[in-house]
PDB file of N, CA and C in Angstrom:
ATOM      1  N   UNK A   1       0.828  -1.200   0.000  1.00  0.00           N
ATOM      2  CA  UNK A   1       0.000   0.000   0.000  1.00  0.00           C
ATOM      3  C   UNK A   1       0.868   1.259   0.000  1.00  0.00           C
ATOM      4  N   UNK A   2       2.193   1.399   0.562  1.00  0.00           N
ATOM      5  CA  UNK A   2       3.233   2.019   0.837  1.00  0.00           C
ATOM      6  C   UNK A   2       2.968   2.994  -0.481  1.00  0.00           C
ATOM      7  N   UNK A   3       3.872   1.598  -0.983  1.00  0.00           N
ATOM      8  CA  UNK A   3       4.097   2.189  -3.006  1.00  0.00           C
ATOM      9  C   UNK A   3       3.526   2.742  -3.470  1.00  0.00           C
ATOM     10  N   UNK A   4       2.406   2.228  -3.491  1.00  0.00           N
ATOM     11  CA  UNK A   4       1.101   3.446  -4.002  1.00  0.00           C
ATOM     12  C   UNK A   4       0.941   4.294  -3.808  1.00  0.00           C
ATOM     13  N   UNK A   5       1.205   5.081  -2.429  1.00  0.00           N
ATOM     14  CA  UNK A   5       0.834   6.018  -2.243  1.00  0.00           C
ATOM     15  C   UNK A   5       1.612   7.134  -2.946  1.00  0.00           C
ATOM     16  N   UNK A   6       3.558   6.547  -2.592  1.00  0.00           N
ATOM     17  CA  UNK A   6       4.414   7.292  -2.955  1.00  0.00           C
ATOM     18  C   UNK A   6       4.284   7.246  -4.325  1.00  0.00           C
ATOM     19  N   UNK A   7       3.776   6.204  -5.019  1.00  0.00           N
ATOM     20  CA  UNK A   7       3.842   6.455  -6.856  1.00  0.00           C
ATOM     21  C   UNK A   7       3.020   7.495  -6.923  1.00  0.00           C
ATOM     22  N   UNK A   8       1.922   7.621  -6.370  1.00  0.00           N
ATOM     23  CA  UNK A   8       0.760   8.399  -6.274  1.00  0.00           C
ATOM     24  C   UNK A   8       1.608  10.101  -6.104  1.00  0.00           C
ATOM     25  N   UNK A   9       2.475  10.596  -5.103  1.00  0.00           N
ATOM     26  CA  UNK A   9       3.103  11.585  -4.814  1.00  0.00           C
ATOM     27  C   UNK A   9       4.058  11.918  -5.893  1.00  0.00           C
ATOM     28  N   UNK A  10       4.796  10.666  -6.161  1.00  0.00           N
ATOM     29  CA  UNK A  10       6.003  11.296  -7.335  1.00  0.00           C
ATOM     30  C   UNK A  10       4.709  11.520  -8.202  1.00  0.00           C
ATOM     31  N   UNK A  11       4.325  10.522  -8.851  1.00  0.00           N
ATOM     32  CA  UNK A  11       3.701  11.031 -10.363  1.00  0.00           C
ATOM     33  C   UNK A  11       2.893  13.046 -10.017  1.00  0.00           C
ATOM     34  N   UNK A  12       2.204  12.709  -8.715  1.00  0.00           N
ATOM     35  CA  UNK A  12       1.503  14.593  -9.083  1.00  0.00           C
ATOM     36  C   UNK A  12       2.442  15.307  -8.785  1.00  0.00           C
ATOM     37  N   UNK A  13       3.895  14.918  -7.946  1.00  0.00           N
ATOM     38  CA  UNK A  13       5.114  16.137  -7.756  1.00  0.00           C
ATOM     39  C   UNK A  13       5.611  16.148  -9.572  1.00  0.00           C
ATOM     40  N   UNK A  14       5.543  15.332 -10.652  1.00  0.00           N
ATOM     41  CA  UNK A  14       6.011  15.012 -11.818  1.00  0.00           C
ATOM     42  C   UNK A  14       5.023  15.849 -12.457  1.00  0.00           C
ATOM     43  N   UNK A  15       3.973  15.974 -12.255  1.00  0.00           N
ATOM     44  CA  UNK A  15       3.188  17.102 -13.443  1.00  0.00           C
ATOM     45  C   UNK A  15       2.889  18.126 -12.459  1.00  0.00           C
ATOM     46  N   UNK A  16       2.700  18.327 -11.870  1.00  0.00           N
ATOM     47  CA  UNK A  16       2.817  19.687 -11.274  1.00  0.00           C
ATOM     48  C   UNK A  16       4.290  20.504 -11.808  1.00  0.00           C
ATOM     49  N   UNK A  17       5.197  19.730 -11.509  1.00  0.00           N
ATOM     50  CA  UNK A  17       6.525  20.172 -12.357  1.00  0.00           C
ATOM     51  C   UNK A  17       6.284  20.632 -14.142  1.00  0.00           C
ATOM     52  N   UNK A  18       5.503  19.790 -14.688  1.00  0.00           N
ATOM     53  CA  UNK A  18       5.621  19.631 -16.416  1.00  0.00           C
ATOM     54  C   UNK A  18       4.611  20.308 -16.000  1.00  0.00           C
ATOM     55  N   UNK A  19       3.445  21.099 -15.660  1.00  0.00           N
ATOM     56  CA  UNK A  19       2.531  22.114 -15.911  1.00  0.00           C
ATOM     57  C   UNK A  19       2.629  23.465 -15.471  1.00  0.00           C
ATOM     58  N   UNK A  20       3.893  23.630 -14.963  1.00  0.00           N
ATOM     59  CA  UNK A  20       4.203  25.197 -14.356  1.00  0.00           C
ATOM     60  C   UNK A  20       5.167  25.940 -15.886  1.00  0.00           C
ATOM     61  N   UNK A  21       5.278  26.596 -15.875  1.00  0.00           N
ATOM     62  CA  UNK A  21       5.884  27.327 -17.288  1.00  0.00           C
ATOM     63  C   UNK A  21       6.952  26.622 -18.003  1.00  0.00           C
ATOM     64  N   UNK A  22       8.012  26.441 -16.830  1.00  0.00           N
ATOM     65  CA  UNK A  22       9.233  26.162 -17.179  1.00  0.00           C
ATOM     66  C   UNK A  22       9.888  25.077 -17.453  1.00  0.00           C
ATOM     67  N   UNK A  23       8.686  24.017 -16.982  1.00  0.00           N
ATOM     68  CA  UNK A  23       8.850  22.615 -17.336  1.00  0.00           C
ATOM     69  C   UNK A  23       8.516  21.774 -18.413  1.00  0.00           C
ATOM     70  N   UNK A  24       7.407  22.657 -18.796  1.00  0.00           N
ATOM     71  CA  UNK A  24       6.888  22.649 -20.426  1.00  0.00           C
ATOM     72  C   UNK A  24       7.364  22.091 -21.776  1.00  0.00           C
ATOM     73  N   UNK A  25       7.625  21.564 -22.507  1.00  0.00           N
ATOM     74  CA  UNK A  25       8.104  20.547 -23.012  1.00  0.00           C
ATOM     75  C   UNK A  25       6.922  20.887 -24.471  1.00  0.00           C
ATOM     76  N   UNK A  26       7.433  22.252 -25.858  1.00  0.00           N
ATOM     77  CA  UNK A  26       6.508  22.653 -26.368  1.00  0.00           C
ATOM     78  C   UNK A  26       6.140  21.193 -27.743  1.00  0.00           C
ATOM     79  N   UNK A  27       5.533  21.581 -27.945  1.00  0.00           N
ATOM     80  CA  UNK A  27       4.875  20.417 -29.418  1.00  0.00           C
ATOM     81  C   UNK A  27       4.272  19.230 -28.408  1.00  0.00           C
ATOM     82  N   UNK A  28       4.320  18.964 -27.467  1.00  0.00           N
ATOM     83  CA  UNK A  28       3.861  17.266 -26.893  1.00  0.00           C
ATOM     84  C   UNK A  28       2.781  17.403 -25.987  1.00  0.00           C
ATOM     85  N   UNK A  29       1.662  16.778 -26.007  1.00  0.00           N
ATOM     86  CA  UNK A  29       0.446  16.724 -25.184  1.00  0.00           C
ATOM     87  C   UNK A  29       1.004  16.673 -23.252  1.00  0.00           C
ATOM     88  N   UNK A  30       0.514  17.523 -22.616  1.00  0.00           N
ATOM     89  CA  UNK A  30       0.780  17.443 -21.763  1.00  0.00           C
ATOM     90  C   UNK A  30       1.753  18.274 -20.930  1.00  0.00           C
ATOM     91  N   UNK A  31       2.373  18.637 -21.994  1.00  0.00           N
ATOM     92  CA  UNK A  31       3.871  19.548 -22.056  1.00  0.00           C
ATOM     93  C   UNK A  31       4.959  18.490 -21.470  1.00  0.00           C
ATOM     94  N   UNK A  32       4.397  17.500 -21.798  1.00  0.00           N
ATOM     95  CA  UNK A  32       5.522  16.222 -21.372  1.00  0.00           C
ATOM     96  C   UNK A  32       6.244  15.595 -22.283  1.00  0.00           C
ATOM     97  N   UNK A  33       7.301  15.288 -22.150  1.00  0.00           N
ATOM     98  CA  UNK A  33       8.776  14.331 -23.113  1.00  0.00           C
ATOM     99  C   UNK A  33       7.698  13.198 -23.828  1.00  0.00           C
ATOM    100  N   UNK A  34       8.250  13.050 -25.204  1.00  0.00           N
ATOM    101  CA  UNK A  34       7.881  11.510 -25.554  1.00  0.00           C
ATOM    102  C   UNK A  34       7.694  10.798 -24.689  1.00  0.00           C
ATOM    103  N   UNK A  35       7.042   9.820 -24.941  1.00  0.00           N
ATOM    104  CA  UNK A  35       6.494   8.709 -24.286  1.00  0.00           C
ATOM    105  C   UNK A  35       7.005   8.380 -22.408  1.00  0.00           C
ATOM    106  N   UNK A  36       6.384   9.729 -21.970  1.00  0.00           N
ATOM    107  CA  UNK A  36       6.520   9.521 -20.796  1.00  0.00           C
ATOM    108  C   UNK A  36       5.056   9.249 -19.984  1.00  0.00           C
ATOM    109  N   UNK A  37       4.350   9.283 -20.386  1.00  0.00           N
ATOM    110  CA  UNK A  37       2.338   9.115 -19.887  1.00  0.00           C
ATOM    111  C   UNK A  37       2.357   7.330 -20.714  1.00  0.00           C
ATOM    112  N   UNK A  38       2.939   7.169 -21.748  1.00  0.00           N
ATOM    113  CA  UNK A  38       2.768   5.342 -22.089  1.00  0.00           C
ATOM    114  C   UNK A  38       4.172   4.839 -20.982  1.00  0.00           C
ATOM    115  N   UNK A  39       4.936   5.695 -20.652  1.00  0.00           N
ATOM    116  CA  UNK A  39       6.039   4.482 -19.650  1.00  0.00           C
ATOM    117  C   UNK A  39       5.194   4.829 -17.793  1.00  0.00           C
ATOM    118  N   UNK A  40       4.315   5.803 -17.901  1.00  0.00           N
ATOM    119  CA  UNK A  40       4.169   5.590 -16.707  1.00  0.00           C
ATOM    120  C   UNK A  40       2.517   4.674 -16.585  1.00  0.00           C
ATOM    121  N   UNK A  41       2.262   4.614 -17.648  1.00  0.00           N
ATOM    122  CA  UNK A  41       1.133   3.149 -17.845  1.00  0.00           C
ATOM    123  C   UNK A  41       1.528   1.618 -17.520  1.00  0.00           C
ATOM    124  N   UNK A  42       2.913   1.849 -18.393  1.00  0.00           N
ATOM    125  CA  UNK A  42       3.256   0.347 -18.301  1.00  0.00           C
ATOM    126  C   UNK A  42       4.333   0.270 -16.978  1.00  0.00           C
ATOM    127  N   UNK A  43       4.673   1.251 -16.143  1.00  0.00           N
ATOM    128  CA  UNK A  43       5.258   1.083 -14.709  1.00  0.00           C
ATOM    129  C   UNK A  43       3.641   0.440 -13.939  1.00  0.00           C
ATOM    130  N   UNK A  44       2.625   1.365 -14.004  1.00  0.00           N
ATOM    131  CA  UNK A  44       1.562   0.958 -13.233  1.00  0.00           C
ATOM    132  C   UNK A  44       1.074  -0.786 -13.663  1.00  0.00           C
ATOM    133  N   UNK A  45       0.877  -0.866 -14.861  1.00  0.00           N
ATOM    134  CA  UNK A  45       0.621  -2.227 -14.985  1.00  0.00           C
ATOM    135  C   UNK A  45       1.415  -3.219 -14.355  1.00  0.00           C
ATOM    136  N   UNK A  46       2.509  -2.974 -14.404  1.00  0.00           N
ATOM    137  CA  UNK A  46       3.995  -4.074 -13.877  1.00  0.00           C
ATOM    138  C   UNK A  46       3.491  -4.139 -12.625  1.00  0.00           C
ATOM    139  N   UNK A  47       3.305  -3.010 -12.089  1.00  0.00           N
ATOM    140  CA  UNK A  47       3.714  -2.919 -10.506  1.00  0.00           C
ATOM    141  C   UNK A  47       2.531  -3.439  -9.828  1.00  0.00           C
ATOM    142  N   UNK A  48       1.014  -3.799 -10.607  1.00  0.00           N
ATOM    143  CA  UNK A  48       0.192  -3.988 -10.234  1.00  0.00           C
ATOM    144  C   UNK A  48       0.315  -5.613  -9.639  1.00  0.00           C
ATOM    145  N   UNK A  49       0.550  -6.736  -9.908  1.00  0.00           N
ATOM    146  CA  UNK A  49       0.775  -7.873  -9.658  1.00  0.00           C
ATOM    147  C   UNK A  49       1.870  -7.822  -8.330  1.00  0.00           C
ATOM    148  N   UNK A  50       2.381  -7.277  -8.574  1.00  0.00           N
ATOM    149  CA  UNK A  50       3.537  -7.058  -7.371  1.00  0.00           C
ATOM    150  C   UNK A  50       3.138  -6.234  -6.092  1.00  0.00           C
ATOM    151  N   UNK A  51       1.793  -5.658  -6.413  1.00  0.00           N
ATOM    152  CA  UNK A  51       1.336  -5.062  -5.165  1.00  0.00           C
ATOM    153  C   UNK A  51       0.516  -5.996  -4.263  1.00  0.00           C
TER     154      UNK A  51
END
């Protein structure tokens, strides 16, 4: 339950970061890097069996 919570904290400390001006990342949905919203899908899937 631990994990979760803290995945839960990094991931909104992680877009709170990519949605303030400077973290912005222009041309990409989200203002986020390539395929960083499909690697944090397939972290959650992995990690799901293991929870």
């Amino acid at each position: 339950m631990i994990t979760w919570i803290l995945l839960l904290i990094l991931s909104i400390w992680i877009l709170a970061n990519r949605f303030s001006q400077n973290g912005k990342v222009a041309g990409y949905p989200l203002g986020m890097p390539r395929g960083t919203v499909r690697a944090l899908i397939t972290i959650m899937i992995v990690a799901f069996p293991f929870g």
